[in-house]
C-alpha atoms as a PDB file:
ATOM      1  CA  UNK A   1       0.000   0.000   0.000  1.00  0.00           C
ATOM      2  CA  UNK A   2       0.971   3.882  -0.580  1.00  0.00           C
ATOM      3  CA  UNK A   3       0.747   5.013   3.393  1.00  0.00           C
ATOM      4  CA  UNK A   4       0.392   8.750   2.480  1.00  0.00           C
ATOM      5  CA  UNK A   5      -2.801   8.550   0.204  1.00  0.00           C
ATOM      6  CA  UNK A   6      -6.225   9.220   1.984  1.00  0.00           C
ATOM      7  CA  UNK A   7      -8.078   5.634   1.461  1.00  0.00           C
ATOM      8  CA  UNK A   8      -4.265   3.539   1.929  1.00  0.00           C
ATOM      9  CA  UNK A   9      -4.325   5.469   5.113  1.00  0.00           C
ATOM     10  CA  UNK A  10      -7.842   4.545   6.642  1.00  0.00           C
ATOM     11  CA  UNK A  11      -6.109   0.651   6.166  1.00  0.00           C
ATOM     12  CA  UNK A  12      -2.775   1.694   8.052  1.00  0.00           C
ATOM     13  CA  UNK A  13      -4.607   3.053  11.060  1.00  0.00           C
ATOM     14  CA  UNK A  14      -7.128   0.170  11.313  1.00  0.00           C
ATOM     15  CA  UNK A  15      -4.284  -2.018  11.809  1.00  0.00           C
ATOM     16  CA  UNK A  16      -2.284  -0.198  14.143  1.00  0.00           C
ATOM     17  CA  UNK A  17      -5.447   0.330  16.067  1.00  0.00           C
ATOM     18  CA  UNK A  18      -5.580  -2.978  16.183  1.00  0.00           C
ATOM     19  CA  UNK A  19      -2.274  -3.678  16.938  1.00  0.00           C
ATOM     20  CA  UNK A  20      -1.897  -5.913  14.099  1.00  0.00           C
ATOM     21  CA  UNK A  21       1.747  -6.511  12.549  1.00  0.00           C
ATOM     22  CA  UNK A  22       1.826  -6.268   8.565  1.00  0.00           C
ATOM     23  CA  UNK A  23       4.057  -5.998   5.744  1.00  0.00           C
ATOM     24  CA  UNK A  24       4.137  -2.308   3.571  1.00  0.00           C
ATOM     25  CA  UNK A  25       4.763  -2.645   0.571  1.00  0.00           C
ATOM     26  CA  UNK A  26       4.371   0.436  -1.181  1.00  0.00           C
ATOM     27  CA  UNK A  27       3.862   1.149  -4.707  1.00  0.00           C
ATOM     28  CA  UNK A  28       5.601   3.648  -7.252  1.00  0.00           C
ATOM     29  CA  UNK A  29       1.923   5.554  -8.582  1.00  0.00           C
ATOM     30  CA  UNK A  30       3.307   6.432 -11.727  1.00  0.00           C
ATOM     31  CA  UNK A  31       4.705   2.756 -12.027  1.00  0.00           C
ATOM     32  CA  UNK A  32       2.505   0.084 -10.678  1.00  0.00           C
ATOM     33  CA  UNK A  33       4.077  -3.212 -10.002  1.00  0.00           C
ATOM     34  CA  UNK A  34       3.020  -6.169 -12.129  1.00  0.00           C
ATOM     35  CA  UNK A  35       2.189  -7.351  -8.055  1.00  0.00           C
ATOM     36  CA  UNK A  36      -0.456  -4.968  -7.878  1.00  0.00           C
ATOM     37  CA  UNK A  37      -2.116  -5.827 -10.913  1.00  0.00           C
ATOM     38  CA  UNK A  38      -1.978  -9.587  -9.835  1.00  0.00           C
ATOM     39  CA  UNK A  39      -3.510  -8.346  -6.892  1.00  0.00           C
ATOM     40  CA  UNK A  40      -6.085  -5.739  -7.419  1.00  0.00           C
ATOM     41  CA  UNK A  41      -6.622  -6.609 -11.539  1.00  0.00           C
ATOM     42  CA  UNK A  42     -10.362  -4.505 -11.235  1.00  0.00           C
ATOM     43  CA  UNK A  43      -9.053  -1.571 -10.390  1.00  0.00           C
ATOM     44  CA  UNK A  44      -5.461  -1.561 -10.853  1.00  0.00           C
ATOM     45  CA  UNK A  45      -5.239   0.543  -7.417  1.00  0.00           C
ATOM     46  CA  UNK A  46      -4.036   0.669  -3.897  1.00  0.00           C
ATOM     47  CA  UNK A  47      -4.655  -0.023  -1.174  1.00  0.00           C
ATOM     48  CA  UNK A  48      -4.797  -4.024  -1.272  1.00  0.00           C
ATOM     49  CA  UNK A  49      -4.745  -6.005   1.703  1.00  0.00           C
ATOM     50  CA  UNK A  50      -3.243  -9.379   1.026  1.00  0.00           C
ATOM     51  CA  UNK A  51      -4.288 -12.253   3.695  1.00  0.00           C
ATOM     52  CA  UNK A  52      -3.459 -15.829   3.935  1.00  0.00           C
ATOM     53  CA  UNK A  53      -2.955 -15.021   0.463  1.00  0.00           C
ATOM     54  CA  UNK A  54      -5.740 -13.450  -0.540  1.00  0.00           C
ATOM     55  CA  UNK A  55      -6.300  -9.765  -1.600  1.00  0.00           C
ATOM     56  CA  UNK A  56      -8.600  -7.951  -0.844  1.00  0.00           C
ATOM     57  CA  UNK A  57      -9.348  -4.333  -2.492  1.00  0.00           C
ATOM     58  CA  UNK A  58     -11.041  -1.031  -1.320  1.00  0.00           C
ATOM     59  CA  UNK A  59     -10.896   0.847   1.600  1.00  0.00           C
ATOM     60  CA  UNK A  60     -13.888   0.689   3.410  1.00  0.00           C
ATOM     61  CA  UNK A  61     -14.370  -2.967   2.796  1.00  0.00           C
ATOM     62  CA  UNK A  62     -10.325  -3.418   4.032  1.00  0.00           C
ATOM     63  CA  UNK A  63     -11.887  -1.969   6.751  1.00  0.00           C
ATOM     64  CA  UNK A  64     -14.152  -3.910   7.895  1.00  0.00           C
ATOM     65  CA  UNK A  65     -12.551  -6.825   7.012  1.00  0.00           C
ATOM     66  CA  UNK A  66      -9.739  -6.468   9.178  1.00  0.00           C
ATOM     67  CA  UNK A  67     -12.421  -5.454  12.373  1.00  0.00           C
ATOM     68  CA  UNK A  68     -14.281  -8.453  11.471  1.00  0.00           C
ATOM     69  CA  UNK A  69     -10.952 -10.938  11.811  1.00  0.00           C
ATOM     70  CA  UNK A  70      -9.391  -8.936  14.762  1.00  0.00           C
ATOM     71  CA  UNK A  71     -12.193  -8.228  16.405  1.00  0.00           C
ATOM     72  CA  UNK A  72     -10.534  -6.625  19.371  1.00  0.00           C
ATOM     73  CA  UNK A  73     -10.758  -3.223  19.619  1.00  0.00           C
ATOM     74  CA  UNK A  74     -13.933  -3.084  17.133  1.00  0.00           C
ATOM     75  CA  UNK A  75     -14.578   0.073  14.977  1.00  0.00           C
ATOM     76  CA  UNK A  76     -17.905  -1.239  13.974  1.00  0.00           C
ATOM     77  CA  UNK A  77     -21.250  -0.993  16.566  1.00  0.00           C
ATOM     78  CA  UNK A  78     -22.354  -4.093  17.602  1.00  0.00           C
ATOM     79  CA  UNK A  79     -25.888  -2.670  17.626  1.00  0.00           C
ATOM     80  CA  UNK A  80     -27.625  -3.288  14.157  1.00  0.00           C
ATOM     81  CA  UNK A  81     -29.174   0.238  13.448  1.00  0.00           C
ATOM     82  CA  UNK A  82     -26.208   1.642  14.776  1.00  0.00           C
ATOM     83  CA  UNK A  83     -24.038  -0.434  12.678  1.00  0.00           C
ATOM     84  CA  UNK A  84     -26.481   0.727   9.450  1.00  0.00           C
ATOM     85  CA  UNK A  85     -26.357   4.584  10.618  1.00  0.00           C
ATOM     86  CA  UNK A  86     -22.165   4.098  10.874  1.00  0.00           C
ATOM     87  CA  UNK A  87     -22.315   3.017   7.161  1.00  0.00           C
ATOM     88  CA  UNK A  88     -24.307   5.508   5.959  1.00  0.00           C
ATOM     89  CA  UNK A  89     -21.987   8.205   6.934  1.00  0.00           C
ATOM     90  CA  UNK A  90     -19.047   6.248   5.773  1.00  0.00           C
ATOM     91  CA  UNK A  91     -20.431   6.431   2.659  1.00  0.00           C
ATOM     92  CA  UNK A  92     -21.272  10.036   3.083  1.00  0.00           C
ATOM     93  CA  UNK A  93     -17.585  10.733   3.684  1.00  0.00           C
ATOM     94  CA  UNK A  94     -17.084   8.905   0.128  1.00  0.00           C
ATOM     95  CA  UNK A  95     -19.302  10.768  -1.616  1.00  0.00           C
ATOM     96  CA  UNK A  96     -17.581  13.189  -0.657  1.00  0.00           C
ATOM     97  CA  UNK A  97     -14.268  12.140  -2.634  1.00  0.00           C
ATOM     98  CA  UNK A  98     -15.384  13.793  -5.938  1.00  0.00           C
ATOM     99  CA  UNK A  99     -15.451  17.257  -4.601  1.00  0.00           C
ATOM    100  CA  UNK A 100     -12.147  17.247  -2.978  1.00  0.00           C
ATOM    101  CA  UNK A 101     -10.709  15.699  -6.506  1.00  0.00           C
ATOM    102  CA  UNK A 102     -12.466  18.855  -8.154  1.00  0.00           C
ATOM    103  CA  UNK A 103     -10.552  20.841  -5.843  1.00  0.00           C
ATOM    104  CA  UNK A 104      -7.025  18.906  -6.363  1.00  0.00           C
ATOM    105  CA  UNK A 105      -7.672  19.333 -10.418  1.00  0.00           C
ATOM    106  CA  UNK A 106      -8.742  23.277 -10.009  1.00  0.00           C
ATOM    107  CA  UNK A 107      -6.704  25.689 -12.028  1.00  0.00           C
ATOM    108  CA  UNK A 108      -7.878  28.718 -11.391  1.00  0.00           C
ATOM    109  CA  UNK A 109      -9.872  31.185  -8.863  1.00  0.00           C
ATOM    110  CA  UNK A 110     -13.603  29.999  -9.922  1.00  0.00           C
ATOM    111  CA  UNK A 111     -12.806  26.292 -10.305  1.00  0.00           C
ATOM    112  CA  UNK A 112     -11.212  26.542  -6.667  1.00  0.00           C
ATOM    113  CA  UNK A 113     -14.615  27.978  -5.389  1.00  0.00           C
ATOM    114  CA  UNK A 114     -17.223  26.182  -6.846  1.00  0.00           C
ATOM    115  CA  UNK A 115     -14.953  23.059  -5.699  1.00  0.00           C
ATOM    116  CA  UNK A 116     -14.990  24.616  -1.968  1.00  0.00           C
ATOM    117  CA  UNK A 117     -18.733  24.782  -2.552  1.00  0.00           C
ATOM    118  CA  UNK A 118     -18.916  21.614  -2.854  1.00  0.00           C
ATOM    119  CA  UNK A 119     -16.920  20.472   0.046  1.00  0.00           C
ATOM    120  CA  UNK A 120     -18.936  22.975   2.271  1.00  0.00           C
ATOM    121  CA  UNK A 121     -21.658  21.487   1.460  1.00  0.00           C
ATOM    122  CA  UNK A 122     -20.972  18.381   2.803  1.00  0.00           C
ATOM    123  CA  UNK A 123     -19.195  19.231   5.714  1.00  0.00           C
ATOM    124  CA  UNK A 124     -22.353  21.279   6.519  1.00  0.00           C
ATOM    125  CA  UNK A 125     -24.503  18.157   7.033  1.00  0.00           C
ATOM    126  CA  UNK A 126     -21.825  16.410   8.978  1.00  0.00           C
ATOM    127  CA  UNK A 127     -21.649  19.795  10.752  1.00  0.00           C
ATOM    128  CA  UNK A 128     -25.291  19.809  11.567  1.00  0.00           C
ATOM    129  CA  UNK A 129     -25.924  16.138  11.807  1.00  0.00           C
ATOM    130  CA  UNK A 130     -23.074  14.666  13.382  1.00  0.00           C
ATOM    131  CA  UNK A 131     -21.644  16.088  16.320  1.00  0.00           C
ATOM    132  CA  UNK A 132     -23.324  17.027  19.970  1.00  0.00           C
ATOM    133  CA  UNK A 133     -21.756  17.970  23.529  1.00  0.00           C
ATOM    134  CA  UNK A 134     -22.000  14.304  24.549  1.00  0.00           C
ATOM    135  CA  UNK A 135     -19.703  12.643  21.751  1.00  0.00           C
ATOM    136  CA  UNK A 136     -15.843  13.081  21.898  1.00  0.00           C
ATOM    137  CA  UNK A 137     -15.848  10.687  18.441  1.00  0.00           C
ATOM    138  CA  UNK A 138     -18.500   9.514  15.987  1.00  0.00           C
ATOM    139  CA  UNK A 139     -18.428   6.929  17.818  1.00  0.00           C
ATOM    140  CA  UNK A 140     -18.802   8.524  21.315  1.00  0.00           C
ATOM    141  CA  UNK A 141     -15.853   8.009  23.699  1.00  0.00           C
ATOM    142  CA  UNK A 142     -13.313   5.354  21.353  1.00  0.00           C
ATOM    143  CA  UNK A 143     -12.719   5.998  17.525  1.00  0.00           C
ATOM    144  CA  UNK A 144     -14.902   3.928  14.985  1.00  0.00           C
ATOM    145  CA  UNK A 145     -15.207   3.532  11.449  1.00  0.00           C
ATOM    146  CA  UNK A 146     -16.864   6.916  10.767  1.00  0.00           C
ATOM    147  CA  UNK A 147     -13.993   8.476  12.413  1.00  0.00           C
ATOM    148  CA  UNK A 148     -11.162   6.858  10.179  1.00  0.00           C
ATOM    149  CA  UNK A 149     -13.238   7.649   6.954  1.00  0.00           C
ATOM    150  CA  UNK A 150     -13.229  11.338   7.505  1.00  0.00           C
ATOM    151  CA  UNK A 151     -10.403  11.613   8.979  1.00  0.00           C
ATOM    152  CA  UNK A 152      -7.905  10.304   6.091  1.00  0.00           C
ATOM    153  CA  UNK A 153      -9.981  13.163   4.092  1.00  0.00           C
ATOM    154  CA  UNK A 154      -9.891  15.777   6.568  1.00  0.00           C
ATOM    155  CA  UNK A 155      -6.443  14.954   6.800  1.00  0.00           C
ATOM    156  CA  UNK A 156      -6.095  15.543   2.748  1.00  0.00           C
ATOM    157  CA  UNK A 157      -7.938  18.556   2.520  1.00  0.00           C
ATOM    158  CA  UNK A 158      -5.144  19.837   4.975  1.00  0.00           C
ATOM    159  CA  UNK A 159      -2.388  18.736   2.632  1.00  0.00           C
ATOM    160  CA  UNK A 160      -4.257  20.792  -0.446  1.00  0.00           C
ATOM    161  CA  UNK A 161      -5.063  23.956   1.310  1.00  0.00           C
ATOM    162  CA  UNK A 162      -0.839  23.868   2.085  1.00  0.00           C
ATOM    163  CA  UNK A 163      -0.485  22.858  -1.683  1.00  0.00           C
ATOM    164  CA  UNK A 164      -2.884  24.781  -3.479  1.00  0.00           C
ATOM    165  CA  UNK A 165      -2.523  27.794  -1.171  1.00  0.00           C
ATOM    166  CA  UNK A 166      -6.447  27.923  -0.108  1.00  0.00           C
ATOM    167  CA  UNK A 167      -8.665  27.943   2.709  1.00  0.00           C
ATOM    168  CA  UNK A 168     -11.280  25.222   2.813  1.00  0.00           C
ATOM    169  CA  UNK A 169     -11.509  24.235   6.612  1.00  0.00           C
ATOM    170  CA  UNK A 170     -12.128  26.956  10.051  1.00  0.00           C
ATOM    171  CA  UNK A 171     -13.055  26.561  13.078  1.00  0.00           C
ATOM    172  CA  UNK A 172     -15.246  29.865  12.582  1.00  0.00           C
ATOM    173  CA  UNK A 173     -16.909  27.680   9.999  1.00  0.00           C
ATOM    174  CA  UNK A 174     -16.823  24.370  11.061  1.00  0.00           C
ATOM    175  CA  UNK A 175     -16.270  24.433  15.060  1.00  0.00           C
ATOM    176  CA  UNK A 176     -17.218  21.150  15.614  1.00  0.00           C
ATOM    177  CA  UNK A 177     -15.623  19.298  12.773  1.00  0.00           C
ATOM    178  CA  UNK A 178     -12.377  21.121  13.901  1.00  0.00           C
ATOM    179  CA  UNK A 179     -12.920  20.449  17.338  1.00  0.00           C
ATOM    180  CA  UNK A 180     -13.344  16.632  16.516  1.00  0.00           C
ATOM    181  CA  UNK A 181     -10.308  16.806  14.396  1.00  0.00           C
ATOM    182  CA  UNK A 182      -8.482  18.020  16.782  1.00  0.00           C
ATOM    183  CA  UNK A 183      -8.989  14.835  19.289  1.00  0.00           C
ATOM    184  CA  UNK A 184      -8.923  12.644  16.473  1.00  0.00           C
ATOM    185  CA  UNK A 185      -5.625  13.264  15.492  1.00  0.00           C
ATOM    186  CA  UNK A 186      -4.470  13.465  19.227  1.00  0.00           C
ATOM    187  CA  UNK A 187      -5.219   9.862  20.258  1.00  0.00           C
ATOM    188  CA  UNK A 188      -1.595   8.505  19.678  1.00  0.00           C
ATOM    189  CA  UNK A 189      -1.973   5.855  17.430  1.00  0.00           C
ATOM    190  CA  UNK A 190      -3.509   8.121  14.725  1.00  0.00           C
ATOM    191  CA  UNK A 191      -0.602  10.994  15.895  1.00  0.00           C
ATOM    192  CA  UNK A 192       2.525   8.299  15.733  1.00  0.00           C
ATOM    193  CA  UNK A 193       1.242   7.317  12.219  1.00  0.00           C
ATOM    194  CA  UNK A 194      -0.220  10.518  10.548  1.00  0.00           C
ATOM    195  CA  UNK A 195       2.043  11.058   7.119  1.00  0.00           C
ATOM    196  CA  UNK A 196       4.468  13.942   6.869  1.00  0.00           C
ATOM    197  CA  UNK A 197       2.716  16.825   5.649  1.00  0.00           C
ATOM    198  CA  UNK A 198       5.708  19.011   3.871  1.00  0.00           C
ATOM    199  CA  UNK A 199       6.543  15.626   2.028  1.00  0.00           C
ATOM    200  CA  UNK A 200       2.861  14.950   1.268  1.00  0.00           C
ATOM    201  CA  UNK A 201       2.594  18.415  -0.256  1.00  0.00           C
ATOM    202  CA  UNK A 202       5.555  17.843  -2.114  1.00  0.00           C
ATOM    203  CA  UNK A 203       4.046  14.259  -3.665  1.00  0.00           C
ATOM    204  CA  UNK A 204       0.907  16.294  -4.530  1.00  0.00           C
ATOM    205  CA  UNK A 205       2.690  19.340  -6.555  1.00  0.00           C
ATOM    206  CA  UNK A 206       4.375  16.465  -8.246  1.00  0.00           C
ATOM    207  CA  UNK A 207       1.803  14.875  -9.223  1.00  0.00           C
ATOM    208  CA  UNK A 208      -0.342  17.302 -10.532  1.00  0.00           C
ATOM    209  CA  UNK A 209       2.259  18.438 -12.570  1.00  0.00           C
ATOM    210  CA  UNK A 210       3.022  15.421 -13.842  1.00  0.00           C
ATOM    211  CA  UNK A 211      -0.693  14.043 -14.571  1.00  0.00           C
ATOM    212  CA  UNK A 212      -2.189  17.843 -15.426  1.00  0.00           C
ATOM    213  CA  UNK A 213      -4.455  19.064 -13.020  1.00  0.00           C
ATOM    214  CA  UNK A 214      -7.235  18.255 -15.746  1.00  0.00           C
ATOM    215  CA  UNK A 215      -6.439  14.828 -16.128  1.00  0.00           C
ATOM    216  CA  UNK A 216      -8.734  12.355 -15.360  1.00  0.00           C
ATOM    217  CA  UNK A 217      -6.179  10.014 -14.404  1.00  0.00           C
ATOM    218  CA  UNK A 218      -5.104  12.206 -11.735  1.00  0.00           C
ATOM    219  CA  UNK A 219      -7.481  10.975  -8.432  1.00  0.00           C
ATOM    220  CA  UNK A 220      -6.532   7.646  -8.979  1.00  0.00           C
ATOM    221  CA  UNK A 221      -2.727   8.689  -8.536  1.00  0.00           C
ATOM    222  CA  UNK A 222      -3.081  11.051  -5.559  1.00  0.00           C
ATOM    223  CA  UNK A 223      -4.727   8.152  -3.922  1.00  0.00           C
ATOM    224  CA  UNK A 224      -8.747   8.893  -4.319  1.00  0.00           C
END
């Protein structure tokens, strides 16, 4: 897997909350190993998982995959409904991907706002819908799912607004979100193993220089 990309990263910190030893392997993007292809022949794509060797492919499914086998520490509710509602706003934080791409690919003023727009607009809901004075986490007191799914995109919007020289998150705007952020990224498993910003910044200019910032081909090599 490529540790620094949003969706590789949701797998690294599953397994070190988990405690979990594994293997990196990490793959040149603009040179995929004939290994990865083996592996992940759909989408051609990390992150991969590979166990008892088997692969399996996608984030959110790595996910839960690797909460289902080690079920220690789970990041899942064991409550059905609450299981369901953890889900939905997984998926929310995925359907949020295409916006922040839009913003990765901007090249100019306009493109950048209509692309914060969009961001906004989600992180409005989760905003609204998501946090109260009674839960440290999405989860409540311990990190779950939810919280790993936003945060390896919080986490990226972070390494754009350094790269692209904007402002997409506040606390004036988003006071919960940030607030939530902030403890997220303060419980020290998720600290010890958060990527190195200047270096992630670095990867990004790269790459959109390389790719064009209006090439299509250019989410699947930053990693979304």
């Amino acid at each position: 897997m490529d540790v620094g990309t949003p969706l590789t990263l949701r797998m690294k910190w599953t397994l070190k909350l988990k405690d979990v030893s594994y293997e990196n392997i990490e793959e040149d993007r603009f040179n995929m190993s004939a290994q990865l292809f083996q592996y992940n022949p759909v989408h051609k794509r990390t992150p991969v998982l590979v166990h008892d060797g088997k692969p399996i492919c996608e984030s959110t499914i790595i996910v839960e995959y690797i909460d289902q086998i080690w079920s220690h520490n789970p990041l899942l509710p064991t409550d059905f409904y609450e299981r369901a509602l953890a889900r939905f706003w997984v998926k929310y934080a995925d359907d949020m991907v295409p916006a922040i791409g839009l913003l990765a690919q901007s090249s100019n003023g306009e493109e950048q706002e209509k692309a914060k727009e969009k961001i906004w607009e989600h992180l409005r809901v989760v905003e609204d819908q998501c946090f109260n004075d009674e839960k440290k986490f999405f989860g409540g007191d311990t990190i779950n799912i939810v919280d790993i799914a936003f945060g390896s995109l919080v986490q990226f919007i972070g390494v754009l607004e350094d790269a692209l020289e904007v402002k997409v998150l506040g606390d004036e705007k988003f006071p919960h979100l940030h607030s939530w952020y902030n403890d997220f990224k303060d419980v020290p498993v998720i600290k010890e193993n958060l990527p190195d910003q200047d270096k992630m910044m670095v990867l990004l200019k790269f790459t959109l220089f390389v790719m064009g910032s209006s090439s299509d081909s250019t989410l699947s090599y930053i990693g979304l």
